[in-house]
C-alpha atoms as a PDB file:
ATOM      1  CA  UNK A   1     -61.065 -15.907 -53.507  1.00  0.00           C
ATOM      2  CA  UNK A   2     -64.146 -16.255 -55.890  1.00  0.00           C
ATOM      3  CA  UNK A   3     -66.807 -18.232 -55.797  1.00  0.00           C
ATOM      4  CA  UNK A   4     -66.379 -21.088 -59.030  1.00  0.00           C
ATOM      5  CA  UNK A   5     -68.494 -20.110 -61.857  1.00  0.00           C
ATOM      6  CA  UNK A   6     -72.490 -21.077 -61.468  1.00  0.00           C
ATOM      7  CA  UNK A   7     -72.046 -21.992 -57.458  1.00  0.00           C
ATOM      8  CA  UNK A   8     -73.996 -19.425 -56.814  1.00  0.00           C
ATOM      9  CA  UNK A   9     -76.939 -20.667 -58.924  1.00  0.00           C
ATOM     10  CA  UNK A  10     -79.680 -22.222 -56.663  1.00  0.00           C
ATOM     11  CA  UNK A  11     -80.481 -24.917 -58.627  1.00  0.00           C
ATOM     12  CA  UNK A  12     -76.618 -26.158 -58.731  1.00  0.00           C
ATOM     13  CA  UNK A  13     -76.406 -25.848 -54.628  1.00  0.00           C
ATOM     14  CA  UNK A  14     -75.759 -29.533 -53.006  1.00  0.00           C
ATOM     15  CA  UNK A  15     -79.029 -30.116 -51.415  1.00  0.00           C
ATOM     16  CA  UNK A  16     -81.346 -28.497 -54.091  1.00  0.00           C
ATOM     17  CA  UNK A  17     -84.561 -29.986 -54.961  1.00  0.00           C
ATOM     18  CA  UNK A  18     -85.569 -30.069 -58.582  1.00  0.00           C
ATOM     19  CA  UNK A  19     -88.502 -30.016 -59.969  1.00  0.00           C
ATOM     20  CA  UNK A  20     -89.910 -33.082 -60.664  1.00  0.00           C
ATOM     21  CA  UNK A  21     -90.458 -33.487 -64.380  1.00  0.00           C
ATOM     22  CA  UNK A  22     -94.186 -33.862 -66.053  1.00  0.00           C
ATOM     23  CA  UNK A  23     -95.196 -37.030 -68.284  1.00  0.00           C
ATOM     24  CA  UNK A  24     -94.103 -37.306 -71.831  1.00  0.00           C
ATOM     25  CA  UNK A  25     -95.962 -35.533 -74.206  1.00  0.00           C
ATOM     26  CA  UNK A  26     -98.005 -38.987 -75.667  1.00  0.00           C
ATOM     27  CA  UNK A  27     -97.435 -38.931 -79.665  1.00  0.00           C
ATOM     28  CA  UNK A  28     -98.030 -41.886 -82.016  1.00  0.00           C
ATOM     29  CA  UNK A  29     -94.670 -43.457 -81.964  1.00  0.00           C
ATOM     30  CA  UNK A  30     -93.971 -42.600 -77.894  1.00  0.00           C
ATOM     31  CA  UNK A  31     -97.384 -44.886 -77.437  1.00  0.00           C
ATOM     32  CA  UNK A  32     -96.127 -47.311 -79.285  1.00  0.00           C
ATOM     33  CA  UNK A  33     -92.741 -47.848 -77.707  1.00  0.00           C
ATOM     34  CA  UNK A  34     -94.582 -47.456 -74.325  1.00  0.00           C
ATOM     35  CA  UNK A  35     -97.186 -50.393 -75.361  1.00  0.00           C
ATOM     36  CA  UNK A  36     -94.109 -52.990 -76.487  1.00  0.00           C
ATOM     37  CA  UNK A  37     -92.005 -52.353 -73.222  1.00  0.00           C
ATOM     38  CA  UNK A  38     -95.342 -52.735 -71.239  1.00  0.00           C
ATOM     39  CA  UNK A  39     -95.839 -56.137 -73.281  1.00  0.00           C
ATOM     40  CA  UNK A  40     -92.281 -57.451 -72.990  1.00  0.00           C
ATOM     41  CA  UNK A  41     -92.935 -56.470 -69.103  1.00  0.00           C
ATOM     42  CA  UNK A  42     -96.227 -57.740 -68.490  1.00  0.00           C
ATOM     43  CA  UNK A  43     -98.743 -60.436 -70.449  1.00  0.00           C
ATOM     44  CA  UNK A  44    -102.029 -59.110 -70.408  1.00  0.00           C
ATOM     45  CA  UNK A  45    -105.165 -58.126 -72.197  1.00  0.00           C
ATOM     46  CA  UNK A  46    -106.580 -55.811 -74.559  1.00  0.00           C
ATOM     47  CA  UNK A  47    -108.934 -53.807 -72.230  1.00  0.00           C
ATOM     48  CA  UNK A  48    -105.757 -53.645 -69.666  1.00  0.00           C
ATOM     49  CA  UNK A  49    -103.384 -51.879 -72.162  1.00  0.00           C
ATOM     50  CA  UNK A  50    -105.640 -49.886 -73.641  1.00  0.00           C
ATOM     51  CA  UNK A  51    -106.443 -48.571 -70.319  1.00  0.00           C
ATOM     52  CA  UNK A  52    -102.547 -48.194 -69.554  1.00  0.00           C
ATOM     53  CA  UNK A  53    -102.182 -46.396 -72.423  1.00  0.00           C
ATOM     54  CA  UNK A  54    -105.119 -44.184 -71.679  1.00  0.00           C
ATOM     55  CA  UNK A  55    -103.745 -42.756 -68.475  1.00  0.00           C
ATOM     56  CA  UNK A  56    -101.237 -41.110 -71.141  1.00  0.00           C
ATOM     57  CA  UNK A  57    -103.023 -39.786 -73.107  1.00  0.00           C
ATOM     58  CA  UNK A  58    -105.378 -37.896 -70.651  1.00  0.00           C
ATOM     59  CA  UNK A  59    -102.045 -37.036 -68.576  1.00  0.00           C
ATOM     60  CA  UNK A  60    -100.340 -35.402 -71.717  1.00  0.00           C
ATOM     61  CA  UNK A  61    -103.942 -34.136 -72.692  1.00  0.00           C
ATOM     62  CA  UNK A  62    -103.677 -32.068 -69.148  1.00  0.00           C
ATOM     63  CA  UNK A  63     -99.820 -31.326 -69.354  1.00  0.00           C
ATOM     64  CA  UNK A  64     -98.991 -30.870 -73.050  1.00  0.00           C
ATOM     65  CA  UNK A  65    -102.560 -29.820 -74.642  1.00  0.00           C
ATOM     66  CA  UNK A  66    -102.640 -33.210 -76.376  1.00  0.00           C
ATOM     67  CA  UNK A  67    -106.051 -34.173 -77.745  1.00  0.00           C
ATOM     68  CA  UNK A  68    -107.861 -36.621 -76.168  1.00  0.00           C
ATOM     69  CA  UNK A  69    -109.445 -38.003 -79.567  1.00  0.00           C
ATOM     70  CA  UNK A  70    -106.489 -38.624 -81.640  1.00  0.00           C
ATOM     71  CA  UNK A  71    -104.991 -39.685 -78.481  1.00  0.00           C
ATOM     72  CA  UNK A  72    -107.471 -42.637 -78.458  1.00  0.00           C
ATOM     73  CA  UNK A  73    -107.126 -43.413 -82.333  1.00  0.00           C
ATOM     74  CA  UNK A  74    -103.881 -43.415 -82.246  1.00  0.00           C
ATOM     75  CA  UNK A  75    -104.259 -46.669 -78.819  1.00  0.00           C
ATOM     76  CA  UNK A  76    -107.148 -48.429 -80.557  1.00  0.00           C
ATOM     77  CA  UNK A  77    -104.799 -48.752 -84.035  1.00  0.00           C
ATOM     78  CA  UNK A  78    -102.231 -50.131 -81.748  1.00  0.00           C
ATOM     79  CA  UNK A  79    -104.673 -52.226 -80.102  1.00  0.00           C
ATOM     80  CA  UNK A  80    -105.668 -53.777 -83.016  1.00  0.00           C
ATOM     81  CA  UNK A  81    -101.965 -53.813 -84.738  1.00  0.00           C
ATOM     82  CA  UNK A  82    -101.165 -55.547 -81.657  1.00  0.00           C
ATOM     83  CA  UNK A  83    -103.896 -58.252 -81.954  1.00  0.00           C
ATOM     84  CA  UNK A  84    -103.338 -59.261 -85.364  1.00  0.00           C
ATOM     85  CA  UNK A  85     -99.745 -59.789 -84.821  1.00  0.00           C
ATOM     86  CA  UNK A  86    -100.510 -61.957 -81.983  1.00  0.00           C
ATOM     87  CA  UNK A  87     -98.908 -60.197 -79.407  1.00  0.00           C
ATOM     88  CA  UNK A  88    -102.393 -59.495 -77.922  1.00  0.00           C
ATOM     89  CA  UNK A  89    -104.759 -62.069 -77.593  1.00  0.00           C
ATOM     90  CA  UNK A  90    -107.202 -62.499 -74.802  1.00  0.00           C
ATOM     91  CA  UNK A  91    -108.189 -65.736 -75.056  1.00  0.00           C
ATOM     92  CA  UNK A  92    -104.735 -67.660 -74.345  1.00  0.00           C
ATOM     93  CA  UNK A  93    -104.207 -64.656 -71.737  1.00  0.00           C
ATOM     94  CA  UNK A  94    -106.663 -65.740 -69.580  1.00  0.00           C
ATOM     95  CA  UNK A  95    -106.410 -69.101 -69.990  1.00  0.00           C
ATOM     96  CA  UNK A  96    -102.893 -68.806 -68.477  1.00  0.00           C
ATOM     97  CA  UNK A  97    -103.937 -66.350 -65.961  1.00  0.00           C
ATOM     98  CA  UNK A  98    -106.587 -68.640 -64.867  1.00  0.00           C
ATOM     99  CA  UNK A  99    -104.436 -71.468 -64.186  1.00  0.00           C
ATOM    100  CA  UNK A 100    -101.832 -69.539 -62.709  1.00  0.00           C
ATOM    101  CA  UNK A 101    -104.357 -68.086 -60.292  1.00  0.00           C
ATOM    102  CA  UNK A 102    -105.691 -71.768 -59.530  1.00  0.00           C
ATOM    103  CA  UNK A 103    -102.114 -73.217 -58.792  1.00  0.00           C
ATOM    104  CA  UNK A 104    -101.641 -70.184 -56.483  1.00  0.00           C
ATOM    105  CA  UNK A 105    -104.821 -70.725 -54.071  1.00  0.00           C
ATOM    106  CA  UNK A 106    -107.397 -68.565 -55.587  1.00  0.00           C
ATOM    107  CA  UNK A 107    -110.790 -69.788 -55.540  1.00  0.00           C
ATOM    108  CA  UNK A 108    -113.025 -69.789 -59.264  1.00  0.00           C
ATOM    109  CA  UNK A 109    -114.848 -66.631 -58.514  1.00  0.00           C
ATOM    110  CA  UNK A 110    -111.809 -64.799 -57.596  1.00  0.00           C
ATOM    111  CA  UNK A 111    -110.197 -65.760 -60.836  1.00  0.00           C
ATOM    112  CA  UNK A 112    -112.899 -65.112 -62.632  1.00  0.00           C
ATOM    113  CA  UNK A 113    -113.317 -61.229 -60.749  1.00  0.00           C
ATOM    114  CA  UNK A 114    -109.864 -60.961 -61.113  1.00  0.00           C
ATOM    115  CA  UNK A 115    -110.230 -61.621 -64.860  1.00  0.00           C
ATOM    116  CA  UNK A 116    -112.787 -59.479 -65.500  1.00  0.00           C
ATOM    117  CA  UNK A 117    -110.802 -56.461 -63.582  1.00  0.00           C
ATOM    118  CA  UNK A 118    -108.734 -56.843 -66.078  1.00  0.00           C
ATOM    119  CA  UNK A 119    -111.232 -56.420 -69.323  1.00  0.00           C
ATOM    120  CA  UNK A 120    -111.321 -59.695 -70.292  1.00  0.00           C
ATOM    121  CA  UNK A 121    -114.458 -60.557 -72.045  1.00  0.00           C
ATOM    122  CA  UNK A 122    -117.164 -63.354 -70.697  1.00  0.00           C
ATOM    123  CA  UNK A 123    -117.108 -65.765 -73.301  1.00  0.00           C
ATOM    124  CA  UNK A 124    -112.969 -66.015 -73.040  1.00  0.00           C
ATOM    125  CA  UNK A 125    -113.314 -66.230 -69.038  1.00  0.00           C
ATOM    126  CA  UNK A 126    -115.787 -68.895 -69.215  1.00  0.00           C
ATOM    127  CA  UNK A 127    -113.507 -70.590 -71.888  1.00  0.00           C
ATOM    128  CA  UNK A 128    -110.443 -70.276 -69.710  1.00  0.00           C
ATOM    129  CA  UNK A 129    -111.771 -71.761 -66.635  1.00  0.00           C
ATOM    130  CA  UNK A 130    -113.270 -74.830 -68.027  1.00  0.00           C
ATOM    131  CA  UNK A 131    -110.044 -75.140 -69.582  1.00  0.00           C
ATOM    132  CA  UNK A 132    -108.031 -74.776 -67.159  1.00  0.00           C
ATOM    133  CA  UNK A 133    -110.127 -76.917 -64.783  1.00  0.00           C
ATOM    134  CA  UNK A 134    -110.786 -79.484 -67.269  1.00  0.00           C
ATOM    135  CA  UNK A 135    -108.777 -82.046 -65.394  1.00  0.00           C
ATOM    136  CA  UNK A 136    -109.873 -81.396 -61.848  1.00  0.00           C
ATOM    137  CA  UNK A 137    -113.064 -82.699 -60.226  1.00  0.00           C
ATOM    138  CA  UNK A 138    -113.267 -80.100 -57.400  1.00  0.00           C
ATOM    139  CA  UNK A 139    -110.947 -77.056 -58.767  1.00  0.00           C
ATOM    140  CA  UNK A 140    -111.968 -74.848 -55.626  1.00  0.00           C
ATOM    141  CA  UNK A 141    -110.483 -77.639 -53.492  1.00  0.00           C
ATOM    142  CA  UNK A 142    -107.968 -78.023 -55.199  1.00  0.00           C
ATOM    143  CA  UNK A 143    -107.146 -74.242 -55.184  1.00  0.00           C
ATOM    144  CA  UNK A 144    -107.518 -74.721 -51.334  1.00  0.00           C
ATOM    145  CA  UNK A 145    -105.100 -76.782 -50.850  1.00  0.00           C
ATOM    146  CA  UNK A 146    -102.890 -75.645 -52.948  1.00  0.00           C
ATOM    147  CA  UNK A 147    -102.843 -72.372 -50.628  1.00  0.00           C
ATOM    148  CA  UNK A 148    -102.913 -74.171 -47.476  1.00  0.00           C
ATOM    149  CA  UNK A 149     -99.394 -75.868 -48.925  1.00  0.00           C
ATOM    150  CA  UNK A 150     -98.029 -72.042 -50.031  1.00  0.00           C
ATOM    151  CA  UNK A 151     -99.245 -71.033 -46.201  1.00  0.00           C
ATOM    152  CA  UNK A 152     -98.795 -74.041 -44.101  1.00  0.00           C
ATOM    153  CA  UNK A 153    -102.166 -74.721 -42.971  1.00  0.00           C
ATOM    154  CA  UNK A 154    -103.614 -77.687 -41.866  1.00  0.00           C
ATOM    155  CA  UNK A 155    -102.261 -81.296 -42.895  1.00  0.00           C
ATOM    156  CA  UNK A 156     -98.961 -78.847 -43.926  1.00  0.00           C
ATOM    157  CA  UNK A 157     -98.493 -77.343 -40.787  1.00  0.00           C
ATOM    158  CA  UNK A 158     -96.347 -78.706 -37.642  1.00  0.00           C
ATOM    159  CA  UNK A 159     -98.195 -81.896 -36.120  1.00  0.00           C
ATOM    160  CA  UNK A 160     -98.264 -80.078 -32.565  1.00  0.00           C
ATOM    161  CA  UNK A 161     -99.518 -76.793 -33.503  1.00  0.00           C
ATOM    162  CA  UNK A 162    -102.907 -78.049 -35.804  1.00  0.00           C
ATOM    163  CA  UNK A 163    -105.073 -77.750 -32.598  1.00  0.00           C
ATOM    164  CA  UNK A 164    -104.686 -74.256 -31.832  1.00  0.00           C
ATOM    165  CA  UNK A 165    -104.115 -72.745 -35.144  1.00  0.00           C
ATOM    166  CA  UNK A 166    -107.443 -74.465 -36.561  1.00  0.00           C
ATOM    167  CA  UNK A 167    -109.405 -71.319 -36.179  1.00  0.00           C
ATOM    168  CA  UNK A 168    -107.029 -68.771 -37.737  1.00  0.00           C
ATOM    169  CA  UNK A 169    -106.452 -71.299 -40.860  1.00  0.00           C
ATOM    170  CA  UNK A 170    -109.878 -71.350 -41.296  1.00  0.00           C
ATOM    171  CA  UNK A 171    -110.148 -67.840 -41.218  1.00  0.00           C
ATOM    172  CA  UNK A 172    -107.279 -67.518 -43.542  1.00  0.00           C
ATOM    173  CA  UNK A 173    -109.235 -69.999 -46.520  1.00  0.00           C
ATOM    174  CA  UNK A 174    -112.229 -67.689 -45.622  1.00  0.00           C
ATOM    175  CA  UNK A 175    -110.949 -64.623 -45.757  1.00  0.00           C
ATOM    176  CA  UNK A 176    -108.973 -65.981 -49.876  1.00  0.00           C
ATOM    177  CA  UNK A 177    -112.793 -66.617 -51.208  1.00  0.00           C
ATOM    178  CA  UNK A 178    -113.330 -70.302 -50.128  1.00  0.00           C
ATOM    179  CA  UNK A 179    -116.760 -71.272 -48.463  1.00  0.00           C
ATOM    180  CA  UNK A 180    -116.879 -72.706 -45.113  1.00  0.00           C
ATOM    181  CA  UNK A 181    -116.688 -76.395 -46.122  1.00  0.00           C
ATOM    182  CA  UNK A 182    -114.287 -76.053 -48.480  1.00  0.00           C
ATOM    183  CA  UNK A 183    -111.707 -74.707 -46.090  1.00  0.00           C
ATOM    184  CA  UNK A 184    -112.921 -77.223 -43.431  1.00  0.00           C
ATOM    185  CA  UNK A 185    -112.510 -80.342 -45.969  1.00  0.00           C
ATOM    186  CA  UNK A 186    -108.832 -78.846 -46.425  1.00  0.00           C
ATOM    187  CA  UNK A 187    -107.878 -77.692 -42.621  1.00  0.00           C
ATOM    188  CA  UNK A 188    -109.067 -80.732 -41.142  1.00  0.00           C
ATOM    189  CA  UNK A 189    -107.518 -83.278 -43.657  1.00  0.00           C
ATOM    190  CA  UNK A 190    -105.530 -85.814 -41.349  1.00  0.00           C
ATOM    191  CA  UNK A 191    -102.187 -86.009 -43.301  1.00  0.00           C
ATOM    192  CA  UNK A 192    -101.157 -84.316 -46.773  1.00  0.00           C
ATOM    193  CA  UNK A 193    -101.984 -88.152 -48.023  1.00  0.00           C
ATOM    194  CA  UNK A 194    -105.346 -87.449 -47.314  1.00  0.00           C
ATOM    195  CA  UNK A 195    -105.805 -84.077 -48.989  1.00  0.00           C
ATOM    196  CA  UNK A 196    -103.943 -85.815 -51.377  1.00  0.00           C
ATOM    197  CA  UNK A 197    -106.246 -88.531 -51.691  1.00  0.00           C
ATOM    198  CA  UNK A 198    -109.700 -86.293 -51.734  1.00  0.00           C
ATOM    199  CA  UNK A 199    -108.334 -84.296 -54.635  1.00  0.00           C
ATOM    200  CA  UNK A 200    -107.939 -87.436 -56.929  1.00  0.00           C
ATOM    201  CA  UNK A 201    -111.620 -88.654 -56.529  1.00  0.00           C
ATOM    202  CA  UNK A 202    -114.023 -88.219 -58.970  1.00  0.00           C
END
């Protein structure tokens, strides 16, 4: 009996591998698509897409011969496209990031490295944080606690395990950004009242 048409073909045999496909070539309009699915993904900055955007153009400048130049005009018109229609704007991105990173435990100079990784300029960091701080006398406690509550440390943890996991709750605080009295103020809080209490002076 013969063999059905094409099973003989290597590439149609169950277990085959294929080979893996290369990137898109990076034209004008496939940049653009690939910047608004990126932005209805992701909020972020200028620097941050550009760069995304980038790593396209210099892969299809390796696979499909694209050039690098007009591969870069063609991200810093969309930048800018981008910008004026609002969809890109770094100020009110880092102000959200910043308080987003606060409410999640990370300490000011994390948010502001963290910030910066991502391109965003001085002037808008330094804006964001006293914005987003504005309303809290100690923001690096607060930040603090605000991990010791996402990690149950200290005041958060069971009453009859505090004693012995002091040390490694410490080290946890330290090991996030905080400095070694911040993390003590927090870990050795009596009750959640407390912490509670220390975060509302001023």
């Amino acid at each position: 009996m013969e063999s059905p048409i094409g099973s003989d073909d290597p590439a149609r045999a169950k277990g085959a591998k294929r080979k893996p496909r290369g990137p898109k070539k990076a034209t004008q309009s496939h940049l653009a698509n690939a910047a608004l699915h990126y932005l209805a993904r992701f909020a972020t900055s200028s620097e941050n897409l550009r760069r995304v955007l980038m790593r396209r153009v210099e892969k299809s400048a390796h696979h499909h011969g694209t050039d690098p130049e007009e591969g870069a005009a063609w991200v810093e018109d969309l930048i800018q496209r981008y910008q004026r229609a609002g969809l890109l704007d770094d100020a009110a991105y880092a102000e959200a990031r910043a308080g987003d990173l606060l409410r999640r435990g990370t300490p000011l100079k994390g948010v502001r490295f963290k910030l910066m990784q991502k391109g965003v300029g001085e002037d808008d960091i330094d804006t964001a944080l006293a914005a987003a701080t504005e309303d809290t006398p100690e923001p690096d406690l607060a930040a603090a606690a605000a991990l010791a509550r996402r990690r149950r440390l200290g005041p958060y943890a069971a009453p009859d395990k505090r004693a012995e996991r002091r040390d490694k709750d410490l080290a946890t605080l330290a090991r996030a950004g905080f400095d070694y009295g911040t993390a003590r103020r927090v870990i050795e809080a009596e009750t959640v009242d407390d912490l509670t209490r220390m975060l509302d002076e001023r």
